[in-house]
C-alpha atoms as a PDB file:
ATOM      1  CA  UNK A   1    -135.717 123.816-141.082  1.00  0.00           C
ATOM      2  CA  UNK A   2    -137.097 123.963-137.791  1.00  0.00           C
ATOM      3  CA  UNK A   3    -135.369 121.229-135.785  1.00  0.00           C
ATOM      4  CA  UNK A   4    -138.383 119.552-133.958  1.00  0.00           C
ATOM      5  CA  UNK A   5    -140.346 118.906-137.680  1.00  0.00           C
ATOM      6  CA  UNK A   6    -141.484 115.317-138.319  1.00  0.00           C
ATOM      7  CA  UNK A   7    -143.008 114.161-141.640  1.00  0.00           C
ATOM      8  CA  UNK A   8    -145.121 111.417-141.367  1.00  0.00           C
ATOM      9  CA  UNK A   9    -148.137 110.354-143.701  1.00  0.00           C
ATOM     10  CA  UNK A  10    -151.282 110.996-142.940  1.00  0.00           C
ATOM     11  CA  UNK A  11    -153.732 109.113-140.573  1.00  0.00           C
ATOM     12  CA  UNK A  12    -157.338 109.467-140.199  1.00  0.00           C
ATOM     13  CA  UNK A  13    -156.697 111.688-136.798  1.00  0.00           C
ATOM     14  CA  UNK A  14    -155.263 114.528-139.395  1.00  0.00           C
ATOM     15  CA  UNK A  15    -158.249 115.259-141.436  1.00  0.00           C
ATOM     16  CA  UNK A  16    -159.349 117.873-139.718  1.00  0.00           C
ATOM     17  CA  UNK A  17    -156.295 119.720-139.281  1.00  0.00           C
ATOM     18  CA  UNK A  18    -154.993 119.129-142.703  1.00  0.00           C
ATOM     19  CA  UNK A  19    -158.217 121.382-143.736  1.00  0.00           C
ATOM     20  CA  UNK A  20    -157.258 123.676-141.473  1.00  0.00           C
ATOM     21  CA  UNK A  21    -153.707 123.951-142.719  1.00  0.00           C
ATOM     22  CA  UNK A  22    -154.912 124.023-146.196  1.00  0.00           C
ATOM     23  CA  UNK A  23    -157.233 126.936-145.408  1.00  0.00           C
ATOM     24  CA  UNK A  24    -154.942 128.892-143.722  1.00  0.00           C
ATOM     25  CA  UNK A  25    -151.975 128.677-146.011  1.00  0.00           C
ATOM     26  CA  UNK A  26    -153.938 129.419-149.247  1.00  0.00           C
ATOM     27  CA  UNK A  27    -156.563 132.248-147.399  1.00  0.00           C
ATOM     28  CA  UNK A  28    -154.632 135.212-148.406  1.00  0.00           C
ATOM     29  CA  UNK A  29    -153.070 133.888-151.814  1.00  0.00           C
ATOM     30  CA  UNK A  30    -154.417 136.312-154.529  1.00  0.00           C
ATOM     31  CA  UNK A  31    -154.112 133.776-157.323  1.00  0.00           C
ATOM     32  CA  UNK A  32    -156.075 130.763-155.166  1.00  0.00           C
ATOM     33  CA  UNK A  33    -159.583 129.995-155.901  1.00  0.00           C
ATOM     34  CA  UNK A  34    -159.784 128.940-152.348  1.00  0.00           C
ATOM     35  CA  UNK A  35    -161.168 125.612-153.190  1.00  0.00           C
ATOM     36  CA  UNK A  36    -157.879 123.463-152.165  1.00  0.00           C
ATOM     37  CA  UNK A  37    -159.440 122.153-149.301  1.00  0.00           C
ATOM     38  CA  UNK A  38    -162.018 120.395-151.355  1.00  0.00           C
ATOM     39  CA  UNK A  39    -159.630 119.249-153.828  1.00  0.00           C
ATOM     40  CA  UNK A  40    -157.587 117.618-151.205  1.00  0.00           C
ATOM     41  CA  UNK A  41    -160.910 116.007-149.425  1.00  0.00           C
ATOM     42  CA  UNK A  42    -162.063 115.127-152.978  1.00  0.00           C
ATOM     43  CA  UNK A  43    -158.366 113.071-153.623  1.00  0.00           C
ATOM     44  CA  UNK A  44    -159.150 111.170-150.176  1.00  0.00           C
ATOM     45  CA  UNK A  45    -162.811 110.523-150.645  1.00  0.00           C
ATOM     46  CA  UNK A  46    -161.670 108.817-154.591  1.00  0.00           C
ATOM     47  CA  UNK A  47    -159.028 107.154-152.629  1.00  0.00           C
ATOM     48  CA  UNK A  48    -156.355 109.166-155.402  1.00  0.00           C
ATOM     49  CA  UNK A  49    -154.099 110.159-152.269  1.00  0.00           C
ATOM     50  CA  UNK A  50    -151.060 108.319-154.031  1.00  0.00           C
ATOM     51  CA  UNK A  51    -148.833 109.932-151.466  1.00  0.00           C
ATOM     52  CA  UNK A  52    -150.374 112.409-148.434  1.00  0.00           C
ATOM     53  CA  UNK A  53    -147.786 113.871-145.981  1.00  0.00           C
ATOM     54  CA  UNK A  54    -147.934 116.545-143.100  1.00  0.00           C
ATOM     55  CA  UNK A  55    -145.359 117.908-141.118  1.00  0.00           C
ATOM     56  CA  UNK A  56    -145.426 118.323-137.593  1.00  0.00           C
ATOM     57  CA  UNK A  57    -144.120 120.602-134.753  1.00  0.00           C
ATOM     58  CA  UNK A  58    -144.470 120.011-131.368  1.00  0.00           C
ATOM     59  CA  UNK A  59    -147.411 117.377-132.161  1.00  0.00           C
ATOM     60  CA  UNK A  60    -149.310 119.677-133.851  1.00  0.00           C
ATOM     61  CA  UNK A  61    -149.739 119.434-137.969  1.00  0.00           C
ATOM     62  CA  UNK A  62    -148.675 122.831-139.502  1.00  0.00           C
ATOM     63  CA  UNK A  63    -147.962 121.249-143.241  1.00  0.00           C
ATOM     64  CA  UNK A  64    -149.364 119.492-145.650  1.00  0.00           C
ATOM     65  CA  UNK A  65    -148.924 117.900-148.926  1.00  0.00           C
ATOM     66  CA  UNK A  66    -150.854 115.900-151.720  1.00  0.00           C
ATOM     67  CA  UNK A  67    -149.848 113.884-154.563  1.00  0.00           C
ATOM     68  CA  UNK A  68    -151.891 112.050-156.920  1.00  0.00           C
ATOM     69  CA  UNK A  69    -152.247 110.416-160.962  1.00  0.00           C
ATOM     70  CA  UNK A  70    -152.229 112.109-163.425  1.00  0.00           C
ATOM     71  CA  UNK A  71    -153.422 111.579-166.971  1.00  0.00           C
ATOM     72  CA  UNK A  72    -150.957 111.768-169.881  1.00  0.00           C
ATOM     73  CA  UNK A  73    -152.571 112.130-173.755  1.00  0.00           C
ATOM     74  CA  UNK A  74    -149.688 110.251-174.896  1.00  0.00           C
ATOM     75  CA  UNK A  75    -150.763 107.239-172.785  1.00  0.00           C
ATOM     76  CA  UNK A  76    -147.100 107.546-170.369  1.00  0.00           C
ATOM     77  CA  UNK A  77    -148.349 106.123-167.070  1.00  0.00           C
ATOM     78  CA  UNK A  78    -147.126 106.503-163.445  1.00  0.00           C
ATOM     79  CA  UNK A  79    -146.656 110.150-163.308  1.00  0.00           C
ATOM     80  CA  UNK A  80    -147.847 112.164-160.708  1.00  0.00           C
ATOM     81  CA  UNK A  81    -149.374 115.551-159.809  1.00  0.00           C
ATOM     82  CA  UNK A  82    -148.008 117.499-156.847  1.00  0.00           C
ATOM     83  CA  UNK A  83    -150.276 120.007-154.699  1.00  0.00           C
ATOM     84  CA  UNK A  84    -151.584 121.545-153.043  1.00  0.00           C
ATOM     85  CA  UNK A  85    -148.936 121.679-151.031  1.00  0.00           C
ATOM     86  CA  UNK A  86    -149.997 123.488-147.685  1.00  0.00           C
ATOM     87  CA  UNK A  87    -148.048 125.315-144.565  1.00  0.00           C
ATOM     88  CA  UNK A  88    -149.323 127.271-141.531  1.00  0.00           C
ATOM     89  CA  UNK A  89    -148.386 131.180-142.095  1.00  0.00           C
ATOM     90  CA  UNK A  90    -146.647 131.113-139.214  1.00  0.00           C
ATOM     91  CA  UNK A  91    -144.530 128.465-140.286  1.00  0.00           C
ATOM     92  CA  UNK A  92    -143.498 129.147-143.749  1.00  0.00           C
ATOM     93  CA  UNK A  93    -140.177 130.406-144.893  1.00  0.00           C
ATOM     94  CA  UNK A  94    -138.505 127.818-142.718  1.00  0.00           C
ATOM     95  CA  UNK A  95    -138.312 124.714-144.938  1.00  0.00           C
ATOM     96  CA  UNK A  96    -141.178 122.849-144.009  1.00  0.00           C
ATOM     97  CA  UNK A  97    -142.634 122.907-147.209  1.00  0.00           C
ATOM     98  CA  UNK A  98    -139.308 121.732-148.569  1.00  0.00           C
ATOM     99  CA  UNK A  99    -139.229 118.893-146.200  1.00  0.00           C
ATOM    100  CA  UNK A 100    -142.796 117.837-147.231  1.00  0.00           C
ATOM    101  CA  UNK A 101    -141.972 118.178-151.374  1.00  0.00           C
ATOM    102  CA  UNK A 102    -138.334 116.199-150.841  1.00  0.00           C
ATOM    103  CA  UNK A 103    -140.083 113.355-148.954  1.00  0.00           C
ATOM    104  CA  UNK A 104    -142.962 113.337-151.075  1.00  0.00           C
ATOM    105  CA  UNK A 105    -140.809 113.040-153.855  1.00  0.00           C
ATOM    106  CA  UNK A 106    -138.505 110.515-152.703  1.00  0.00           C
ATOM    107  CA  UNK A 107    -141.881 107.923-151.604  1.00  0.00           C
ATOM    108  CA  UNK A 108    -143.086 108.636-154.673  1.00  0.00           C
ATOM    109  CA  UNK A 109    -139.787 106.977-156.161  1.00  0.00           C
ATOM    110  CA  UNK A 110    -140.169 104.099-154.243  1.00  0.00           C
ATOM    111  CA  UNK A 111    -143.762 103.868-155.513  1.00  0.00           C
ATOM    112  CA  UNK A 112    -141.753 103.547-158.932  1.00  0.00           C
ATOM    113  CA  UNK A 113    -143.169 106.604-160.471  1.00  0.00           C
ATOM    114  CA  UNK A 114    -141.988 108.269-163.368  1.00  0.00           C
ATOM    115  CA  UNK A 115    -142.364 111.471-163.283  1.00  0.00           C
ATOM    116  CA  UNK A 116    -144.010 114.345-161.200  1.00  0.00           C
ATOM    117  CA  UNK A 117    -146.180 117.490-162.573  1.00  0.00           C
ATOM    118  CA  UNK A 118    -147.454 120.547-160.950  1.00  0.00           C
ATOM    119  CA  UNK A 119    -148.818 124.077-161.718  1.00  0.00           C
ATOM    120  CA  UNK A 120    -146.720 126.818-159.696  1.00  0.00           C
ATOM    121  CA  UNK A 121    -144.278 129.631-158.749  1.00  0.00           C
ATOM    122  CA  UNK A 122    -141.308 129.205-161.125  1.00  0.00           C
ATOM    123  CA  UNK A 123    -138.985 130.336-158.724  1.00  0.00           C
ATOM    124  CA  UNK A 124    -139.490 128.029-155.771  1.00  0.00           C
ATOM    125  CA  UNK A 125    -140.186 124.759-157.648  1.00  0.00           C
ATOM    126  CA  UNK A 126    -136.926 125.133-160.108  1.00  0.00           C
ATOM    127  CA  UNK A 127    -135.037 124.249-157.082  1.00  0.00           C
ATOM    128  CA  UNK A 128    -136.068 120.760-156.973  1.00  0.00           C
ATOM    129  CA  UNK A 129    -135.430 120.481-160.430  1.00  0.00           C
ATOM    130  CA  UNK A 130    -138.769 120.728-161.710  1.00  0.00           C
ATOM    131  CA  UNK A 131    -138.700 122.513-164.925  1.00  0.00           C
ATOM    132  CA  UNK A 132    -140.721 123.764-168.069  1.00  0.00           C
ATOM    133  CA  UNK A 133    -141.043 121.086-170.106  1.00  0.00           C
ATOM    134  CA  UNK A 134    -142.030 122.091-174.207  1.00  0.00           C
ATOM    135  CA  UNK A 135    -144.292 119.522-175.803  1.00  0.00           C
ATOM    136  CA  UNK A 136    -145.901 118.817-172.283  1.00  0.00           C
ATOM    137  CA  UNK A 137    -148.949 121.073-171.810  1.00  0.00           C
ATOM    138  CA  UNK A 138    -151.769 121.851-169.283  1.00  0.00           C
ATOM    139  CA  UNK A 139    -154.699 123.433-170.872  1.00  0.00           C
ATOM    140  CA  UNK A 140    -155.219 127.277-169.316  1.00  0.00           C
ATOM    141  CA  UNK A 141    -152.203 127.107-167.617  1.00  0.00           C
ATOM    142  CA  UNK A 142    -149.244 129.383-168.964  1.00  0.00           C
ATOM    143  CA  UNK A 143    -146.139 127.084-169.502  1.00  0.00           C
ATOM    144  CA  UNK A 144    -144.105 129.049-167.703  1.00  0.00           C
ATOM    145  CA  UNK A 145    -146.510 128.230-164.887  1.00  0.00           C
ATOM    146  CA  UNK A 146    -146.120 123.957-165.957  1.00  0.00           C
ATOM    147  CA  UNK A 147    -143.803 122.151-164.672  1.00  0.00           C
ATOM    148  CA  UNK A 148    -142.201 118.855-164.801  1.00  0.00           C
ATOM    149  CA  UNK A 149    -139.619 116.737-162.956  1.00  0.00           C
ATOM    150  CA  UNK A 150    -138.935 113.141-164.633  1.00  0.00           C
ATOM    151  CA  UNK A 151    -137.493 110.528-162.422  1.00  0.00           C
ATOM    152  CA  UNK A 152    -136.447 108.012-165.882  1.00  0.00           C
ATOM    153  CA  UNK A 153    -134.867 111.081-168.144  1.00  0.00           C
ATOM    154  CA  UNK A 154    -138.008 110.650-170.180  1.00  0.00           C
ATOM    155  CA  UNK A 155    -140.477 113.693-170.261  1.00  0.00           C
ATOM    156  CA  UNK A 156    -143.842 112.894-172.011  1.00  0.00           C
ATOM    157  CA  UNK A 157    -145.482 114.645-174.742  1.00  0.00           C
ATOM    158  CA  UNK A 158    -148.912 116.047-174.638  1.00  0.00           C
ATOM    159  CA  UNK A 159    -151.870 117.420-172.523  1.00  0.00           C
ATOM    160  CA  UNK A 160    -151.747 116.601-168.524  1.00  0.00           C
ATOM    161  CA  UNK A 161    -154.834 115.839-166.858  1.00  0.00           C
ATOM    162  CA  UNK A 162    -155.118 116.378-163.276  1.00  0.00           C
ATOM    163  CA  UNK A 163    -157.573 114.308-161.203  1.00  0.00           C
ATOM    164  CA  UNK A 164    -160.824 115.350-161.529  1.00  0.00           C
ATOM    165  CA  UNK A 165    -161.374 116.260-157.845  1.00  0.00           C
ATOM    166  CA  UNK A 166    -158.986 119.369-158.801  1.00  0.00           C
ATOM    167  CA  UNK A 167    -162.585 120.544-159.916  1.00  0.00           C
ATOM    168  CA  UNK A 168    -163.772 120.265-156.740  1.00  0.00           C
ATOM    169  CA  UNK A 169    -165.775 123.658-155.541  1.00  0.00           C
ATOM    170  CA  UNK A 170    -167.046 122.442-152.260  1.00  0.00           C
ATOM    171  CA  UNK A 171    -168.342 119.608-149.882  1.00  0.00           C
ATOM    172  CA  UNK A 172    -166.614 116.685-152.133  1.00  0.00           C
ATOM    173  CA  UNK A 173    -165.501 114.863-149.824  1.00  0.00           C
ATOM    174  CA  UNK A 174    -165.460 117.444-146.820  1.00  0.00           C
ATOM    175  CA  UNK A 175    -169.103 116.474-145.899  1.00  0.00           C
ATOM    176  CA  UNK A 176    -168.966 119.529-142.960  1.00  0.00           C
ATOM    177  CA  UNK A 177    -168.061 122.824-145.281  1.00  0.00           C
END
């Protein structure tokens, strides 16, 4: 990781430039809807931010990452839902993102969560031990897209629900897009 990379959680002053970041890193992503900066204003503007990160070089924010409840059909609480998880082009491929999921993960512990979800690339979130997790499902999302990291040893059964601001398709929240 770059050596001068500080992860902080966010302040008011980072708004702005977390859009930016989240713009930027998802812009050129194939498989984005392109709506994750509206998710993530949607998470502040319900005040469903559980945990809300960026990484910094020099000053400037070039990362960014969200986590917020979930909703388990089996009635488990205190899991969480990771994303989007955001870095400047520039910038990725040298651990930031890393940094901001490791942190993220261990302030979520000391929230006294159980458990983390997330839809993603099966190759990069495996190596935080996030894995496919049968009997834990959400709808129109592959499994082998589905992951799961439990924090007690206990994975719950059933249909995930992500926040509804993951709906988001513009101006929740933002008020200027």
């Amino acid at each position: 990781m770059h050596p001068k990379v500080v992860i902080r959680g966010e302040t008011a002053a980072d708004v702005d430039a977390i859009r930016e970041v989240t713009v930027s890193a998802f812009k050129t992503l194939e498989i984005s809807s392109h709506t994750e900066q509206f998710i993530v204003a949607a998470l502040r503007a319900a005040q469903a931010l559980a945990v809300s990160l960026v990484a910094e070089v020099d000053g400037r924010v070039v990362g960014h990452i969200a986590f917020s409840p979930v909703t388990l059909s089996d009635g488990t609480r205190n899991w969480y839902g990771l994303g989007p998880v955001s870095v400047l082009p520039e910038h990725q491929r040298q651990g930031i993102g890393k940094a901001l999921i490791e942190e993220g993960l261990s302030r979520l512990k000391g929230l006294k969560a159980r458990g983390v979800c997330l839809v993603g690339h099966p190759e990069y979130y495996k190596k935080f031990g996030f894995k496919n997790a049968p009997g834990l499902v959400h709808e129109g999302v592959p499994p082998e897209f589905f992951f799961a990291l439990s924090f007690d040893g206990q994975i719950p059964q059933g249909t995930v629900t992500f926040h509804e601001a993951f709906h988001a398709k513009g101006q929740e929240g933002a008020g200027n897009d």
